[in-house]
C-alpha atoms as a PDB file:
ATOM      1  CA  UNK A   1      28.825  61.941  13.746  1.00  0.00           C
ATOM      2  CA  UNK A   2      29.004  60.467  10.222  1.00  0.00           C
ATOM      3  CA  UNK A   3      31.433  61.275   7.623  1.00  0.00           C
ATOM      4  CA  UNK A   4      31.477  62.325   4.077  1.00  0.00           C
ATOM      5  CA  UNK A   5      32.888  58.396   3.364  1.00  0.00           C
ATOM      6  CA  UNK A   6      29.746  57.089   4.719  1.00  0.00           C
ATOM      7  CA  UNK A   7      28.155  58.198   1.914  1.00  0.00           C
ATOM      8  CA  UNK A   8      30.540  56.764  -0.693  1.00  0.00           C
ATOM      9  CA  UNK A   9      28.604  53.900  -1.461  1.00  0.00           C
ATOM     10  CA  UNK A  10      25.210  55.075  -2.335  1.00  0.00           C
ATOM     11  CA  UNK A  11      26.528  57.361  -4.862  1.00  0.00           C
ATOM     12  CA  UNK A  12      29.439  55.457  -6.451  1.00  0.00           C
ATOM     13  CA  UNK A  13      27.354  53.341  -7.938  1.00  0.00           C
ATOM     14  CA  UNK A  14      25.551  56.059  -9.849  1.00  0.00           C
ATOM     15  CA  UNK A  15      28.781  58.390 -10.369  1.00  0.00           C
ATOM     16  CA  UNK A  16      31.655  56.164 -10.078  1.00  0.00           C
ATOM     17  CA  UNK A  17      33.897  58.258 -12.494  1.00  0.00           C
ATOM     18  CA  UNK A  18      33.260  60.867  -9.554  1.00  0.00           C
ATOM     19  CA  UNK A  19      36.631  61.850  -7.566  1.00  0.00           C
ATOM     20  CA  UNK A  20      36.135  61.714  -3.302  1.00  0.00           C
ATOM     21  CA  UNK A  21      36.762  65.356  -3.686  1.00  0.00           C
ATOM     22  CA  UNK A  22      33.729  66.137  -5.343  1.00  0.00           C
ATOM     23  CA  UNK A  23      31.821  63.881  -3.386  1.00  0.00           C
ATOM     24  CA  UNK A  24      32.439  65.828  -0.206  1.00  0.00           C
ATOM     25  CA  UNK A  25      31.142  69.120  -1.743  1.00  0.00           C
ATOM     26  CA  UNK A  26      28.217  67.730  -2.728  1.00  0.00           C
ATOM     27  CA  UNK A  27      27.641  65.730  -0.089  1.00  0.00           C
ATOM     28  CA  UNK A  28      27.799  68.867   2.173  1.00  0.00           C
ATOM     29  CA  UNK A  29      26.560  70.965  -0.322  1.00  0.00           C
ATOM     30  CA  UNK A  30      23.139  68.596  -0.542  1.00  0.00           C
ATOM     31  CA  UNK A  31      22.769  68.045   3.285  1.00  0.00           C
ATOM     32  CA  UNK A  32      22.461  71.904   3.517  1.00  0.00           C
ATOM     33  CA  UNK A  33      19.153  71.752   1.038  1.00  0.00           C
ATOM     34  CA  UNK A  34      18.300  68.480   2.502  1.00  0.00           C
ATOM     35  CA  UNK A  35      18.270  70.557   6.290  1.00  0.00           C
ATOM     36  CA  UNK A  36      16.755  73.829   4.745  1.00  0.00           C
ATOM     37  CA  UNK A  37      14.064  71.869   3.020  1.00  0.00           C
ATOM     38  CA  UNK A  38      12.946  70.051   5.364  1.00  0.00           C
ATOM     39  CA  UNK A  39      14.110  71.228   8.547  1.00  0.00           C
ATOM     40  CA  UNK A  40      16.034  68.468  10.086  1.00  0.00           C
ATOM     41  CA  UNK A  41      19.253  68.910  10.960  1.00  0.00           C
ATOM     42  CA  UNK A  42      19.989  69.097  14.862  1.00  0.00           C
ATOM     43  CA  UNK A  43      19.761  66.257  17.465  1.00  0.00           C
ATOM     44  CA  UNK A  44      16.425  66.666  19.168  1.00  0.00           C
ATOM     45  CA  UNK A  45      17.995  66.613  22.565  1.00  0.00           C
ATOM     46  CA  UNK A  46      20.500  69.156  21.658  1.00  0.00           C
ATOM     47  CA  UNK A  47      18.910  71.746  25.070  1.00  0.00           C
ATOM     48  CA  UNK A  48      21.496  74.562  24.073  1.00  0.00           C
ATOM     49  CA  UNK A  49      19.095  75.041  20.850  1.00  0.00           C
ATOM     50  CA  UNK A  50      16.040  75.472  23.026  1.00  0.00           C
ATOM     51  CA  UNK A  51      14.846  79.328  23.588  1.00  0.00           C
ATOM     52  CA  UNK A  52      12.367  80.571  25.901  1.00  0.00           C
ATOM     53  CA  UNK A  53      10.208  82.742  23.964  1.00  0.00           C
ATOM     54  CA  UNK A  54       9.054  85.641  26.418  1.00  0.00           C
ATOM     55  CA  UNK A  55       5.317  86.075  26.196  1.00  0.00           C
ATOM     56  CA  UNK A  56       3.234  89.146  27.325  1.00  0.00           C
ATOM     57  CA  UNK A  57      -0.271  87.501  27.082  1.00  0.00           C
ATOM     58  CA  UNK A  58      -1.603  89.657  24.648  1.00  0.00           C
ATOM     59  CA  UNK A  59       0.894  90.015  21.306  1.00  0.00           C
ATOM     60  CA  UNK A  60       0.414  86.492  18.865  1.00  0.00           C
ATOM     61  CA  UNK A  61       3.621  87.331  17.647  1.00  0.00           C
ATOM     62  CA  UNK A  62       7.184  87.209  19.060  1.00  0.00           C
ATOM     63  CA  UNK A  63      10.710  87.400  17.391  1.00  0.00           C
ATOM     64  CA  UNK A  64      13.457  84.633  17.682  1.00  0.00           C
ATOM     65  CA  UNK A  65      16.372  84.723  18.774  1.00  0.00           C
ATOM     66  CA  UNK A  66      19.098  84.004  16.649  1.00  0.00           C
ATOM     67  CA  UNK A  67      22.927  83.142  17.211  1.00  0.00           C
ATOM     68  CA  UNK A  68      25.359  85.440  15.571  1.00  0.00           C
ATOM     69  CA  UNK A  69      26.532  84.238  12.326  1.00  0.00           C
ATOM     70  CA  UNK A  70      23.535  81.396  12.320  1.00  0.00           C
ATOM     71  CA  UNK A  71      20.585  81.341   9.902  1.00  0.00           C
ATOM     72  CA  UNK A  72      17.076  80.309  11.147  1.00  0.00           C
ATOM     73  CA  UNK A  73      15.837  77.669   9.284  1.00  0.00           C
ATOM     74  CA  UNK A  74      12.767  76.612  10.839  1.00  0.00           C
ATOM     75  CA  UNK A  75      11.762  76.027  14.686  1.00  0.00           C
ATOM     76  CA  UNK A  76      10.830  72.620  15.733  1.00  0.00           C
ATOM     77  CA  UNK A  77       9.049  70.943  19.478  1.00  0.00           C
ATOM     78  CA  UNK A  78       7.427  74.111  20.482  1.00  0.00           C
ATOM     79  CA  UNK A  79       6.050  73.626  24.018  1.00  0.00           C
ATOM     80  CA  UNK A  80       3.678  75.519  26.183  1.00  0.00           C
ATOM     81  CA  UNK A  81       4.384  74.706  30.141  1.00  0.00           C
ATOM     82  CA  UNK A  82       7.061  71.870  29.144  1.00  0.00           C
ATOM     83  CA  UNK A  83       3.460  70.045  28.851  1.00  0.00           C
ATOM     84  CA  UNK A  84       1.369  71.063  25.743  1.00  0.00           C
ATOM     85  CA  UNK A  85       3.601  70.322  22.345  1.00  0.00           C
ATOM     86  CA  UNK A  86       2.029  73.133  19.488  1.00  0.00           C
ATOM     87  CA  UNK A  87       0.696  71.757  16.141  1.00  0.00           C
ATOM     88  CA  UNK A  88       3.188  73.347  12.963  1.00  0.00           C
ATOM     89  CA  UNK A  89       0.597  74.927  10.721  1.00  0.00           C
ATOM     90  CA  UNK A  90      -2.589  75.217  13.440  1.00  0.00           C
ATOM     91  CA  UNK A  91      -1.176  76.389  16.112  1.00  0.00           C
ATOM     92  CA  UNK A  92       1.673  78.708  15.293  1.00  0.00           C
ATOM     93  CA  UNK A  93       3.151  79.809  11.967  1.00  0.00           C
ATOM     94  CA  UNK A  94       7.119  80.828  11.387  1.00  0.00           C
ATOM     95  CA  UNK A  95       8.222  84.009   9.315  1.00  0.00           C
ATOM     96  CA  UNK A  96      11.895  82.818   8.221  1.00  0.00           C
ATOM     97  CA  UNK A  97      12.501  85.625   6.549  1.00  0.00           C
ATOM     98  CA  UNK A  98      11.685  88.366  10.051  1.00  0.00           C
ATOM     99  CA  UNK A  99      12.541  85.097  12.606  1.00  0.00           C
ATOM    100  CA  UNK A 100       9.347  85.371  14.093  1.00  0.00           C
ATOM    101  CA  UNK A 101       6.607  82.773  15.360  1.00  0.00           C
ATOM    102  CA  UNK A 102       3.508  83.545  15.195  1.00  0.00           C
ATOM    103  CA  UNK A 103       0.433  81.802  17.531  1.00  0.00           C
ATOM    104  CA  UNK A 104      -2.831  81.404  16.315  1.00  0.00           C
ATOM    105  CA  UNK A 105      -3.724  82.317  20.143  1.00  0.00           C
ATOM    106  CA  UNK A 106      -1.951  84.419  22.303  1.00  0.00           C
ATOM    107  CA  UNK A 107      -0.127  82.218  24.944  1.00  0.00           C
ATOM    108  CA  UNK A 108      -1.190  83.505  28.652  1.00  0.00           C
ATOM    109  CA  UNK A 109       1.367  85.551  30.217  1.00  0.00           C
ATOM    110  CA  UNK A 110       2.395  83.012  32.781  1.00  0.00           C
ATOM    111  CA  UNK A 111       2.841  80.750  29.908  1.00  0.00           C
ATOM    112  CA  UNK A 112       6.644  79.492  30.056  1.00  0.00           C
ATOM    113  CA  UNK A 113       7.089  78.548  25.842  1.00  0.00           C
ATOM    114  CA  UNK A 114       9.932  76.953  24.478  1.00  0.00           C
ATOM    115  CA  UNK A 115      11.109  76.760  20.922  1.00  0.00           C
ATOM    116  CA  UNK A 116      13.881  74.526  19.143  1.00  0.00           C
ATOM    117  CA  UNK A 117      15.406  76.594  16.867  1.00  0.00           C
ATOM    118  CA  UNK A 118      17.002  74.858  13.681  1.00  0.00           C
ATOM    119  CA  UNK A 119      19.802  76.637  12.103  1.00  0.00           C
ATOM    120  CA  UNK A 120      21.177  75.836   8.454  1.00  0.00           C
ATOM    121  CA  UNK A 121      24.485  73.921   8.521  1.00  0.00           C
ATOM    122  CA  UNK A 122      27.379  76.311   8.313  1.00  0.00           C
ATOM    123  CA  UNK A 123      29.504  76.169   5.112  1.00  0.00           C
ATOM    124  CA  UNK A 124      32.758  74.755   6.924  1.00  0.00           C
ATOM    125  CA  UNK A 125      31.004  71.648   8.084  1.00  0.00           C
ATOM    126  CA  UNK A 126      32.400  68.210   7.661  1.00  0.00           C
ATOM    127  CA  UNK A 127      30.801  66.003   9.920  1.00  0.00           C
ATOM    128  CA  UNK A 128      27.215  65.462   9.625  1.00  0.00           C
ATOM    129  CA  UNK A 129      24.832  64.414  12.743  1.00  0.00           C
ATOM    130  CA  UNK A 130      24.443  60.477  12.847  1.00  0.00           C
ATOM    131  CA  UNK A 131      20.356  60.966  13.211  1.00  0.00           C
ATOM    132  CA  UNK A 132      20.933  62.358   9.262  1.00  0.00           C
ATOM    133  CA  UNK A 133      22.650  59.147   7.856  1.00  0.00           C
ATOM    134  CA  UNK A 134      20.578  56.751   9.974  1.00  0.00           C
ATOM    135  CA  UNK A 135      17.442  58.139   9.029  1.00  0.00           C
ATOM    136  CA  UNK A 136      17.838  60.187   5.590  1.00  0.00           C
ATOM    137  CA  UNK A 137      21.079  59.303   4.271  1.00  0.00           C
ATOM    138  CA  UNK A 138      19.762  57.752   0.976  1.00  0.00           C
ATOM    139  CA  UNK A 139      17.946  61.053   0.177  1.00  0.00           C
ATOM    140  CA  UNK A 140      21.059  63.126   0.872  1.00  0.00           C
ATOM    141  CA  UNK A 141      22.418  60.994  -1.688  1.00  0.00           C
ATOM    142  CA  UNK A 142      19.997  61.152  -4.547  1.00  0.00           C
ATOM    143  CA  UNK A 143      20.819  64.747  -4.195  1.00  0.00           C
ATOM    144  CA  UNK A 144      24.298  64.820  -4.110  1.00  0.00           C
ATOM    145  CA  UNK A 145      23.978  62.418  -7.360  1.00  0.00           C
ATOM    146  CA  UNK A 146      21.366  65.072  -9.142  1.00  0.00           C
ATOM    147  CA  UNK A 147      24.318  67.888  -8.506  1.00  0.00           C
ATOM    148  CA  UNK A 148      27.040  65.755  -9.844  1.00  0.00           C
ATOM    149  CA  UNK A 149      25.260  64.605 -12.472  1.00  0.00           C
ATOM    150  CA  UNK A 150      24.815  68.249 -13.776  1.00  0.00           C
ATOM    151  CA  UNK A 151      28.051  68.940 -14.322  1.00  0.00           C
ATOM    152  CA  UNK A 152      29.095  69.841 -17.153  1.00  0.00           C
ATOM    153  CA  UNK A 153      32.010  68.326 -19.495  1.00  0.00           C
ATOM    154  CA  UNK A 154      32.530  65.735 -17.003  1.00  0.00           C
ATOM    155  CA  UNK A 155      33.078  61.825 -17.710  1.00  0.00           C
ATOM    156  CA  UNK A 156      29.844  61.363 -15.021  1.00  0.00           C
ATOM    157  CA  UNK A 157      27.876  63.852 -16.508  1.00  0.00           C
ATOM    158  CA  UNK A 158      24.061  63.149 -17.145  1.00  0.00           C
ATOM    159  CA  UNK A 159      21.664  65.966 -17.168  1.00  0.00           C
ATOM    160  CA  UNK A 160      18.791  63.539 -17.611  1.00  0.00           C
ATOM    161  CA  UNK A 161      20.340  61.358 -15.145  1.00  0.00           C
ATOM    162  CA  UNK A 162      20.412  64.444 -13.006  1.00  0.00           C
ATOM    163  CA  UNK A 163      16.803  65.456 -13.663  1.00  0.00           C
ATOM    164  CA  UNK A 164      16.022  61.634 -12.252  1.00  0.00           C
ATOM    165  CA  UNK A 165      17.990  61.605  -9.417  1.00  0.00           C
ATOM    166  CA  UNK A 166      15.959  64.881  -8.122  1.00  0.00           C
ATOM    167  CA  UNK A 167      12.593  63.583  -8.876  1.00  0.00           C
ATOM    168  CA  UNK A 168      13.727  60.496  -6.441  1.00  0.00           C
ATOM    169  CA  UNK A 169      15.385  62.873  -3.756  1.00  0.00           C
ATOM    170  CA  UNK A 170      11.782  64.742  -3.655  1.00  0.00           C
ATOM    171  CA  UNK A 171      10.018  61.418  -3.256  1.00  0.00           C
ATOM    172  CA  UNK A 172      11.964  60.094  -0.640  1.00  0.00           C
ATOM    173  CA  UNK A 173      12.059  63.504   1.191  1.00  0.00           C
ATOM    174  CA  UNK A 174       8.397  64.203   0.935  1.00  0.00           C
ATOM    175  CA  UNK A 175       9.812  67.788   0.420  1.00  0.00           C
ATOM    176  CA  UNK A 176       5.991  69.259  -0.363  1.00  0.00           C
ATOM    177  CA  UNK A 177       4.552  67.120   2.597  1.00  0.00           C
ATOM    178  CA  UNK A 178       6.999  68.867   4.901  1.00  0.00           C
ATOM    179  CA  UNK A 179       6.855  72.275   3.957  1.00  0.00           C
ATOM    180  CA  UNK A 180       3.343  72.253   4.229  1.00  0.00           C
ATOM    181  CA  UNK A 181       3.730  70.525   7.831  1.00  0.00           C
ATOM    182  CA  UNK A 182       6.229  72.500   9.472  1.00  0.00           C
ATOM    183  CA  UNK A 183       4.740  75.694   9.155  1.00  0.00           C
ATOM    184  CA  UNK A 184       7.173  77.132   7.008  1.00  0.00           C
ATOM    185  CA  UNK A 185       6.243  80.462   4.666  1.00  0.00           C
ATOM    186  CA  UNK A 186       8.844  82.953   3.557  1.00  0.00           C
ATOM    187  CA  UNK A 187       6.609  85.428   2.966  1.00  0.00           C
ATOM    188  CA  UNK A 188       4.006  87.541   4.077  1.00  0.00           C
ATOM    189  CA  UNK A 189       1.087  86.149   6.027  1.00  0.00           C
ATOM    190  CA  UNK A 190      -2.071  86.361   7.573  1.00  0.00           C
ATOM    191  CA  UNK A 191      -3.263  84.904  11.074  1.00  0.00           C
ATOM    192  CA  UNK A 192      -7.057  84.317  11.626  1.00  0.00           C
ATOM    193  CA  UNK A 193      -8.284  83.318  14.947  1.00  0.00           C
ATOM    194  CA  UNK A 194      -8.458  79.538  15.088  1.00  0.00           C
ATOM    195  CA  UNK A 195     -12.553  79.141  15.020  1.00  0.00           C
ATOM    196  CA  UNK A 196     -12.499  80.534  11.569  1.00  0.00           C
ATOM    197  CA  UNK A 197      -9.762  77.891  10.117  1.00  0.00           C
ATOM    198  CA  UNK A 198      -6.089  78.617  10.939  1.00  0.00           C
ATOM    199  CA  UNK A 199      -4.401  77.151   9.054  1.00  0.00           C
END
């Protein structure tokens, strides 16, 4: 697991009046939107996240189970027989807001499905999963630098500075590329059959 420290260095050198103390809350506090807008977050071999969704063959929609005190985020590596991986966005949608996935087809009944659910981080964090800094840690870091930035009163403040350092987290995220992959909506949706264009 990496640290809050690990991150040091790719903000100090755009906040380096910035206390370690403040660092660490928005380091944590950007790796949470990081995770909830793009989904990443656990390690993909982490099996106790893995649910079997029980189908019936008929229904295209089925809720999620979710840990107590744990809030859904997305679902990731959705699998139909351990063999067939499902396409975010063609062939299943997620509610977020009901924990629900929805199929554009109704898996057969003897269908065994399993879902990865990804959960938010939870507030009391303080380590965060090495697959983050290897692989996203400057992006968690042009976000921590936009929320430092826009303090206010503060010898690193910089609202334009701040306004920067977003438009570069958003880049290097691809945060509109992922939404629109993962199958993502908060809202209220509609499910055609896949020969007319689900989508």
């Amino acid at each position: 697991m990496a640290t809050f420290s690990d991150f040091y260095d790719l903000i100090a050198k755009d906040v380096p009046d910035c206390p370690g103390f403040i660092m660490d809350i928005e380091i944590m506090h950007a790796t949470r939107v990081f995770c909830s807008d793009t989904w990443i977050w656990q390690d993909p071999h982490d099996s106790e996240l893995e649910l079997t969704i029980d189908v019936d063959g008929e229904d295209v929609a089925y809720d999620i189970t979710v840990d107590e005190g744990r809030e859904l985020i997305a679902v990731a590596d959705v699998k139909v027989n351990d063999v067939t991986t499902l396409v975010p966005g063609h062939d299943y949608q997620v509610d977020i807001g009901d924990d629900k996935i929805i199929f554009a087809v109704a898996p057969a009944a003897d269908d065994t499905v399993l879902v990865k659910r990804v959960y938010k981080p939870a507030k009391d964090q303080e380590t965060i999963p090495d697959i983050l800094y290897a692989r996203h840690a400057e992006a968690i870091a042009k976000l921590a630098v936009h929320f430092i930035k826009a303090y206010t009163k503060k010898p690193w403040s910089d609202p334009g500075g701040s306004a920067f350092a977003y438009r570069e987290y958003r880049n290097l995220a691809n945060i509109d590329l992922s939404l629109a992959l993962r199958g993502r909506t908060p809202s209220d949706m509609t499910v055609f059959p896949r020969e007319f264009g689900f989508v």
